[in-house]
Protein backbone atom coordinates (compact mmCIF):
# COMPACT_ATOMS: atom_id res chain seq x y z
CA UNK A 1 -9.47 20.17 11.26
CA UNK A 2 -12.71 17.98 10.08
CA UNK A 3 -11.68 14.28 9.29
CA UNK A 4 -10.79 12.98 5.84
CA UNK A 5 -13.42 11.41 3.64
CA UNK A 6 -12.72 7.84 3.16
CA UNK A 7 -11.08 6.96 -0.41
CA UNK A 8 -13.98 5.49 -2.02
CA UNK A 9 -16.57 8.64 -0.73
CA UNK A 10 -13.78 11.02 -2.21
CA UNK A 11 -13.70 8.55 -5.68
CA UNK A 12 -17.26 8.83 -5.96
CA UNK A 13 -17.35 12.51 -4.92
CA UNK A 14 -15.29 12.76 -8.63
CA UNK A 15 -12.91 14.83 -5.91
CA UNK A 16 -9.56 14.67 -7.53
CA UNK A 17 -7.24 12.20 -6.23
CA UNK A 18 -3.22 11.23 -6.98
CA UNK A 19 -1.73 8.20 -6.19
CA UNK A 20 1.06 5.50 -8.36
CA UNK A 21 1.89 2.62 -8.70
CA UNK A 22 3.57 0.66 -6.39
CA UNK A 23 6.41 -2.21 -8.08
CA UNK A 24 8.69 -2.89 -5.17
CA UNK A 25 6.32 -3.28 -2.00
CA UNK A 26 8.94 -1.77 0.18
CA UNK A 27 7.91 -0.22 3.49
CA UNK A 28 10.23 2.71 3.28
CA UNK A 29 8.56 3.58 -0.10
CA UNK A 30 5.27 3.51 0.91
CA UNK A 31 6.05 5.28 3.99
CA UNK A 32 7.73 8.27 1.80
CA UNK A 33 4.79 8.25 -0.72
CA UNK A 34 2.25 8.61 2.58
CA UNK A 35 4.66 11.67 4.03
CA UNK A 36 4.57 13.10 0.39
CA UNK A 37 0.81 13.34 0.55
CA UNK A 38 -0.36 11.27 -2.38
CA UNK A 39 -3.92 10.10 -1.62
CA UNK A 40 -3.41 6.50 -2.31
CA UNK A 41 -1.17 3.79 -3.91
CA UNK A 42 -1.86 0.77 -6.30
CA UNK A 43 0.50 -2.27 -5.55
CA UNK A 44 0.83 -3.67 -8.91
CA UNK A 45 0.66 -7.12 -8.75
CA UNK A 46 -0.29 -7.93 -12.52
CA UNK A 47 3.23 -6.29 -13.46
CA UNK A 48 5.63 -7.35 -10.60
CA UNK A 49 6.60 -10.11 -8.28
CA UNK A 50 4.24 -8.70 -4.99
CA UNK A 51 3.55 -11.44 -3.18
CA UNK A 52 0.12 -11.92 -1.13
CA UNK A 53 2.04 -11.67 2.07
CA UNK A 54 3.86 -8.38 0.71
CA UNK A 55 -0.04 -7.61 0.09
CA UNK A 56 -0.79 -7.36 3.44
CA UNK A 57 2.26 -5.80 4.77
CA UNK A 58 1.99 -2.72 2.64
CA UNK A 59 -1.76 -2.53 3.45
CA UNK A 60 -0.61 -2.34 6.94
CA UNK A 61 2.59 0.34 6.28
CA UNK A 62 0.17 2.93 4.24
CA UNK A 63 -2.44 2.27 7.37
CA UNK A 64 0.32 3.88 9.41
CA UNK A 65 0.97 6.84 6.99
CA UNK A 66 -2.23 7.63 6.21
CA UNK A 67 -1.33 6.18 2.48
CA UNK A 68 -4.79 3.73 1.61
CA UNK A 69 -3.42 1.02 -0.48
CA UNK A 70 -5.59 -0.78 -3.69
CA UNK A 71 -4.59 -3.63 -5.43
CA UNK A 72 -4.39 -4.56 -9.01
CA UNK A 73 -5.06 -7.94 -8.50
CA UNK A 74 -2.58 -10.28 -11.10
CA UNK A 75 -6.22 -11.31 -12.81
CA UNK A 76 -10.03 -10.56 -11.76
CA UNK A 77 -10.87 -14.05 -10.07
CA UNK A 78 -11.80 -14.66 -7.02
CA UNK A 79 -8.82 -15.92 -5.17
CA UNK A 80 -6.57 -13.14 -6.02
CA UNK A 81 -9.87 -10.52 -4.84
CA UNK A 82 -10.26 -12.06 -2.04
CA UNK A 83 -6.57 -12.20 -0.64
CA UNK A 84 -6.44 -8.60 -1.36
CA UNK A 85 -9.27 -7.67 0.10
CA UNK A 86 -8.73 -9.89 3.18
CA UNK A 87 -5.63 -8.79 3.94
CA UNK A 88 -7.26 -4.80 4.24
CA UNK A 89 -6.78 -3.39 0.96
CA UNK A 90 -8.97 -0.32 0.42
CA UNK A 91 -10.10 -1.88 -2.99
CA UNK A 92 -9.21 -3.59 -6.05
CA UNK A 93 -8.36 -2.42 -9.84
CA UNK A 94 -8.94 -5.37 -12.48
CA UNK A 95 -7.08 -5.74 -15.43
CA UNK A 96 -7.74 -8.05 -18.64
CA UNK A 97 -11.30 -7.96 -18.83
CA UNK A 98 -12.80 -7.70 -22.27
CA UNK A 99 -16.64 -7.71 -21.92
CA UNK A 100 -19.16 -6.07 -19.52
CA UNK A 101 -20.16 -8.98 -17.93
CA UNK A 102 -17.00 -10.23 -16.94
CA UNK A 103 -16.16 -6.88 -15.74
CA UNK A 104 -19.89 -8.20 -13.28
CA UNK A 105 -18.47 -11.17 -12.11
CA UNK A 106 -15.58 -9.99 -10.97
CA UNK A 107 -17.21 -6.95 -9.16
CA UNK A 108 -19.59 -9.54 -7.30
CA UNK A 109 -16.14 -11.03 -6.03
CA UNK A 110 -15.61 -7.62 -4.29
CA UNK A 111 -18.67 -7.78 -2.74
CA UNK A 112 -20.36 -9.48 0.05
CA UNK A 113 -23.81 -10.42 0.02
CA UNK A 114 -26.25 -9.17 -1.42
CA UNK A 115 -24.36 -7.15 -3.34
CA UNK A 116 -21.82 -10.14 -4.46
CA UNK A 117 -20.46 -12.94 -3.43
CA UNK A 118 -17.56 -12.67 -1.94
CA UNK A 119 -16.22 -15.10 0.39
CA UNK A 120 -17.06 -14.00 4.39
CA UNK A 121 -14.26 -14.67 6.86
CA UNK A 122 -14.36 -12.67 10.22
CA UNK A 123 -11.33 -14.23 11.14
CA UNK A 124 -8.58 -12.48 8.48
CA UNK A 125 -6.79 -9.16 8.70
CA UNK A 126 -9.74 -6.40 7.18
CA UNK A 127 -11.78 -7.96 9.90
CA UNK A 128 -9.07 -7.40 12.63
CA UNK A 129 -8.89 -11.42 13.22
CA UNK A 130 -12.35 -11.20 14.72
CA UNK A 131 -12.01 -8.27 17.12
CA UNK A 132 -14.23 -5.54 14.83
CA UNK A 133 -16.15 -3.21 17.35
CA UNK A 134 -17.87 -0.66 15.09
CA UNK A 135 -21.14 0.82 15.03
CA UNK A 136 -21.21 -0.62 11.57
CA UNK A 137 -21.61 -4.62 11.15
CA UNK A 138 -18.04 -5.45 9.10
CA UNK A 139 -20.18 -6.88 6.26
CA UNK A 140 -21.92 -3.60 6.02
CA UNK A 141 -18.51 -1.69 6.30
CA UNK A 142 -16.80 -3.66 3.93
CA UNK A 143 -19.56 -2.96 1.13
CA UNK A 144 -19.59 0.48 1.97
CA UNK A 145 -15.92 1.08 1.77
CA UNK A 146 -14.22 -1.07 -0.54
CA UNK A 147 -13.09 0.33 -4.13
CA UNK A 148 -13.62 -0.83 -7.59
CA UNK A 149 -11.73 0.61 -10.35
CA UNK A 150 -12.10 -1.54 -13.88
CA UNK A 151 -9.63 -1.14 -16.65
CA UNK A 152 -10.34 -0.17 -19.74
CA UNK A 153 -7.65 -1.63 -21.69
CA UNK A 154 -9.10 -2.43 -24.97
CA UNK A 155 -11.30 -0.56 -27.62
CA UNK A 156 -14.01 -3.11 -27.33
CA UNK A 157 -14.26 -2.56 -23.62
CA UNK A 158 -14.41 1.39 -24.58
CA UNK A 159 -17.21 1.31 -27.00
CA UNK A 160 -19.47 -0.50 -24.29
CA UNK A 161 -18.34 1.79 -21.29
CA UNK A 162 -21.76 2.75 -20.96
CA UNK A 163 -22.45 -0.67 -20.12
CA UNK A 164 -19.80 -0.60 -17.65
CA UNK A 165 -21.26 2.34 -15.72
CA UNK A 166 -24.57 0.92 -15.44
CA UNK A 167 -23.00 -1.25 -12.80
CA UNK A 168 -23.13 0.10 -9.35
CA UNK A 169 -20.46 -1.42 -7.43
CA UNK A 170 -17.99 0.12 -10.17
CA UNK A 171 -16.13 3.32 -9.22
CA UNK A 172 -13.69 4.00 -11.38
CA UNK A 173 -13.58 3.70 -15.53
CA UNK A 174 -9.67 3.39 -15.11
CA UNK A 175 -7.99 4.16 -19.14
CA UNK A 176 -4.77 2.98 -19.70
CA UNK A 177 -3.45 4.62 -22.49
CA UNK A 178 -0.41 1.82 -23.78
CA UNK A 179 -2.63 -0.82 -23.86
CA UNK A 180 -5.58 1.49 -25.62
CA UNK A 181 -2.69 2.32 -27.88
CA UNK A 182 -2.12 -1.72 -28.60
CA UNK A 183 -5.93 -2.05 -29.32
CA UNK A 184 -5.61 0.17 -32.09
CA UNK A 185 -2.22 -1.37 -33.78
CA UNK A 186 -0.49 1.83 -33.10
CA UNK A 187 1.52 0.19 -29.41
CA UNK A 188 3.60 2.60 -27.74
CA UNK A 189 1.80 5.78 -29.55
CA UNK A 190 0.03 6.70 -25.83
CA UNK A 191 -0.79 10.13 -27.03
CA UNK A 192 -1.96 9.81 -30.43
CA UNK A 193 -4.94 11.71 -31.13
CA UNK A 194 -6.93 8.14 -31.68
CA UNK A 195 -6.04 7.37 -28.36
CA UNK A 196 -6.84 10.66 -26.65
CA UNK A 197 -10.17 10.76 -28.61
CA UNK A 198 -10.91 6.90 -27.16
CA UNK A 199 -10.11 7.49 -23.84
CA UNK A 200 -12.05 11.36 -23.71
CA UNK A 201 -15.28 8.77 -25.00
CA UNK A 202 -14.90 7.06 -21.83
CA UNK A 203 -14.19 10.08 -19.27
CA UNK A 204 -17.08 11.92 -20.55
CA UNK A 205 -19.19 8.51 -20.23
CA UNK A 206 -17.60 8.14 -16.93
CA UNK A 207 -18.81 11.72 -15.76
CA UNK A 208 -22.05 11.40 -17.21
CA UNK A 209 -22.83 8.34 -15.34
CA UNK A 210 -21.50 9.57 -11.94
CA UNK A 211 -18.68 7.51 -11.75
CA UNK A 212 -14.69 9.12 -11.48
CA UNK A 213 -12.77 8.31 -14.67
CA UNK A 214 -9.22 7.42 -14.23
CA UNK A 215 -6.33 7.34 -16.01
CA UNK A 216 -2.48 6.57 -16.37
CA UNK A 217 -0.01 9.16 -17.01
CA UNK A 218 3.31 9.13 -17.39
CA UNK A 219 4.20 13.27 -16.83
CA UNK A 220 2.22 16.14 -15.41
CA UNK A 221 1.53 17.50 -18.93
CA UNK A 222 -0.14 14.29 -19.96
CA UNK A 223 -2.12 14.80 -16.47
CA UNK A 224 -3.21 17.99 -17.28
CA UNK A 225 -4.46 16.89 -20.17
CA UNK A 226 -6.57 13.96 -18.84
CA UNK A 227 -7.72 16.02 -16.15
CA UNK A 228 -9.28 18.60 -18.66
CA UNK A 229 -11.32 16.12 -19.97
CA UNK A 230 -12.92 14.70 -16.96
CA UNK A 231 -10.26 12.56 -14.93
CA UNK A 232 -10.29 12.32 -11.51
CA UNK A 233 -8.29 9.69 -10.46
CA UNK A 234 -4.82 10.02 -11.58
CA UNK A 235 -1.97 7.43 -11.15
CA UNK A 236 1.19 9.12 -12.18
CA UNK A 237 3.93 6.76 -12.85
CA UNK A 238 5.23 4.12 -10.06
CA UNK A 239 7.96 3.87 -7.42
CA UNK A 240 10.13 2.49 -9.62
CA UNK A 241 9.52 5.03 -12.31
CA UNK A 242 10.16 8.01 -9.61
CA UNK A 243 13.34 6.80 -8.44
CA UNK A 244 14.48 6.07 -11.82
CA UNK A 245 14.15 9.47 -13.12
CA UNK A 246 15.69 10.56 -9.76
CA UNK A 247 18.92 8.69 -10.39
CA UNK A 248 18.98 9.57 -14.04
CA UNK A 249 18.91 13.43 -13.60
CA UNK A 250 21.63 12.88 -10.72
CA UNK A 251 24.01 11.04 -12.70
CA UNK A 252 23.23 14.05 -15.41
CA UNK A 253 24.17 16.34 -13.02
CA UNK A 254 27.33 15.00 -11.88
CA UNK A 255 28.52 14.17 -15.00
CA UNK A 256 28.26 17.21 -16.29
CA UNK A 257 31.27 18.31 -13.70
CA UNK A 258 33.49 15.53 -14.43
């Protein structure tokens, strides 16, 4: 059996990938989501309690199952990149951006030199506390391998997506369709037709640009449909989502024999 391509050679392949969100940073979690086969998991630490050493303990759990692990980092400066990085995270998503050149900066923080300016340290975890033996130089790896999926939260960010994909370092075009739905005074209404419309602007710019367009979905219809217009990269849900719906249907179930 040939090896798996790395996650970021498969996110810039546009091969299609499924991973969730991750809210509770458990180990057991991570370690059923990697024996469940989804291709990666995004610890979500703009919308939960994760703390950086949680950060680096789940990096090292979905090592062991095969599971890579990015991070949406709380906000896109450079303490909270580095940290995630450092501690072996595949790659970063960042949230609350509103302007292509912020969306720069914080890229740069992903990035050692010369293609950023990250902060070098061969003496933290994604450097194996200073025993890397690779063909590769860990700088070099590091560059190569690391992630970077933006949000695109807000309609302003949308309408200058083009903008967005004329930066290299950027992978993903990642479409959240609540907070597009916010943008556009209608919150809550994720599959309005203005929505859909906004986010197929930025999956087709996405394609045409060679980068992977991704997307939140709640259900595998609303998948389906994201997928038919160009998504590759599909977070469905989150741990805490999955289990919920678990224990809902199973309380249905019983109840319906009391």
């Amino acid at each position: 059996m040939s090896e798996k391509k790395p996650l970021r050679r498969r996110i810039r392949d546009r091969d299609l990938v499924l991973g969730t969100f991750i809210k509770t940073a458990n180990p057991a979690v991570l370690e059923i989501l990697g024996y469940a086969g989804f291709d990666f998991a995004v610890l979500d630490c703009e919308h939960s309690n994760i703390s950086y050493g949680q950060i680096e303990d789940s990096v090292r759990t979905g090592e062991n199952v095969g599971l890579p692990i990015i991070v949406r980092v709380a906000s896109a400066n450079d303490q909270n990149i580095f940290h995630a990085l450092d501690s072996g995270a595949a790659g970063v998503q960042l949230p609350n951006l509103s302007t292509p050149e912020q969306v720069a900066q914080s890229v740069r923080y992903a990035k050692y030199y010369p293609l950023g300016e990250r902060g070098l340290s061969r003496s933290q975890r994604a450097a194996k506390f200073g025993f890397w033996e690779s063909e590769r130089p860990y700088v070099d790896s590091a560059n190569e391998d690391t992630v970077v999926s933006v949000h695109i939260e807000n309609e302003a960010m949308a309408r200058r997506a083009e903008e967005i994909c004329r930066q290299e370092q950027v992978d993903v075009l990642f479409v959240g369709p609540a907070d597009l739905s916010q943008s556009l005074g209608i919150p809550g209404k994720a599959s309005d037709p203005r929505v859909v419309e906004l986010a197929a602007h930025v999956l087709e710019t996405a394609k045409r640009y060679g980068k992977a367009g991704g997307v939140f979905v709640g259900n595998m219809a609303a998948a389906e449909r994201y997928i038919k217009l160009g998504a590759t990269y599909i977070l469905l849900g989150s741990d805490t989502s999955m289990i919920a719906k678990a224990a809902k249907e199973a309380v249905a179930d019983f109840s319906a024999m009391r």
